[in-house]
Protein backbone atom coordinates (compact mmCIF):
# COMPACT_ATOMS: atom_id res chain seq x y z
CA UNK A 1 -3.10 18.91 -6.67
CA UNK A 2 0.83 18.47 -5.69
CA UNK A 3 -0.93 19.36 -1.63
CA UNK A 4 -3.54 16.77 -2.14
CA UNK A 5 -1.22 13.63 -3.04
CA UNK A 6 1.54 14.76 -0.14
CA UNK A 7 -1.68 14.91 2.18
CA UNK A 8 -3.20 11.14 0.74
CA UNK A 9 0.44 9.49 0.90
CA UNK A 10 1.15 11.09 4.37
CA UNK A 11 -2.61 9.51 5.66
CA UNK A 12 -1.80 6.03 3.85
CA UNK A 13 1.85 6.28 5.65
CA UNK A 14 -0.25 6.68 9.19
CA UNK A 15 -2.14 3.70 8.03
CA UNK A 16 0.59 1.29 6.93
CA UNK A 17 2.00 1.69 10.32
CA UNK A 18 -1.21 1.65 12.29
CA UNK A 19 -1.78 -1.62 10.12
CA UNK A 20 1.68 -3.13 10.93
CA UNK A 21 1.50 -3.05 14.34
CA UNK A 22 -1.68 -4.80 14.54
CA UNK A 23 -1.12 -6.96 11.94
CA UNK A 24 0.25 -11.14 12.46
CA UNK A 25 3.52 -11.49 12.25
CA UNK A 26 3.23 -13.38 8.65
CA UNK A 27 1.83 -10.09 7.74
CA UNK A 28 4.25 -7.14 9.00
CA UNK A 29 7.04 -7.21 6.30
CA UNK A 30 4.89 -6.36 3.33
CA UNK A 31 2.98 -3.72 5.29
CA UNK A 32 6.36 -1.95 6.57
CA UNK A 33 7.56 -2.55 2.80
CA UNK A 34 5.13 -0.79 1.81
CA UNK A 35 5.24 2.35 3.91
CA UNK A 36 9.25 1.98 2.63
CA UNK A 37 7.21 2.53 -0.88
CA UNK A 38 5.31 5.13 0.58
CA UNK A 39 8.23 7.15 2.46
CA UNK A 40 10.07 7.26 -1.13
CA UNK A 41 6.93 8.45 -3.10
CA UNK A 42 6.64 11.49 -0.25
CA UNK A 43 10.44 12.11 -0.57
CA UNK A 44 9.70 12.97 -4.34
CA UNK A 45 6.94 14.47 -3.95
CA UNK A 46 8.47 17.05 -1.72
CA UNK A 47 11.96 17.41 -3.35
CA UNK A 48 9.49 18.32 -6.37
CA UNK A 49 7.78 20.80 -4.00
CA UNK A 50 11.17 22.37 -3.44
CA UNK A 51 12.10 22.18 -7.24
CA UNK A 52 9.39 24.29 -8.26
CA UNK A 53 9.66 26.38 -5.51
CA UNK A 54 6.54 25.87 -3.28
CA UNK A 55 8.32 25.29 -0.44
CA UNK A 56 11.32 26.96 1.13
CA UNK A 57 14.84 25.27 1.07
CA UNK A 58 14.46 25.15 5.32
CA UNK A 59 11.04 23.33 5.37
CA UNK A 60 12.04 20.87 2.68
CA UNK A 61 15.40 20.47 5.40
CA UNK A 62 12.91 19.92 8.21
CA UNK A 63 10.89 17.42 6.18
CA UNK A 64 13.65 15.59 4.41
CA UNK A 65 14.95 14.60 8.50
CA UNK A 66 11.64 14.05 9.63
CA UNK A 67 10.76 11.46 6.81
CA UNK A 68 14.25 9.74 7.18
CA UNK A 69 13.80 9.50 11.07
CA UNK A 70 10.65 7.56 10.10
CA UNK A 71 12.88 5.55 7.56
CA UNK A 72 15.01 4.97 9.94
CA UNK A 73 12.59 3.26 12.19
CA UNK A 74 10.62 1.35 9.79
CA UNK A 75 14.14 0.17 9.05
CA UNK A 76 15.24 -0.86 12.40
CA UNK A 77 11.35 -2.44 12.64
CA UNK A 78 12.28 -4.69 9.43
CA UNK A 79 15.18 -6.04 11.03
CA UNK A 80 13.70 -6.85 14.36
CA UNK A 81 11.68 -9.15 12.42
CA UNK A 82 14.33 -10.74 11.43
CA UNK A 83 15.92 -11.93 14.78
C-alpha cells in the first residue's frame, strides 16, 4: 500500500512538471507549488519507509538527495518567474 502511494505521488510529480512547462505563464506558480506539495508528501512517505524499516538507511540517503535536487530546481524555477 506504502509502494503504491510513493509510486502515484512520484507519477503526479512527473506530471506537475510536464504540466508546468507547458502551461501559460499565469499558470506555472500553482503547478510548481504544487509539485513543492508533492516533493514533501514523497519525503514522508519515504522517511516512513525508512522508519519502519522497508528500506535501507543508504537508499533512503540516495532518495532523500535525489528528491532535494528536484527541490532545488523547482525552487530555482519559482524564482525565475519572478524576474
Amino acid at each position: 500500500m506504502l509502494g503504491d502511494k510513493i509510486q502515484t505521488h512520484l507519477t503526479d510529480l512527473l506530471e506537475l512538471l510536464i504540466r508546468s512547462y507547458y502551461a501559460p505563464p499565469t499558470q506555472k506558480r500553482e503547478k510548481l507549488n504544487q509539485s513543492n506539495i508533492t516533493l514533501e508528501i514523497l519525503r514522508y512517505y519515504f522517511r516512513l519507509c525508512f522508519d519502519l524499516n522497508y528500506i535501507s538507511f543508504k537508499k533512503y540517503e540516495q532518495f532523500a538527495q535525489q528528491l532535494n535536487e528536484i527541490g532545488r530546481m523547482v525552487g530555482g524555477w519559482l524564482k525565475s518567474l519572478d524576474r
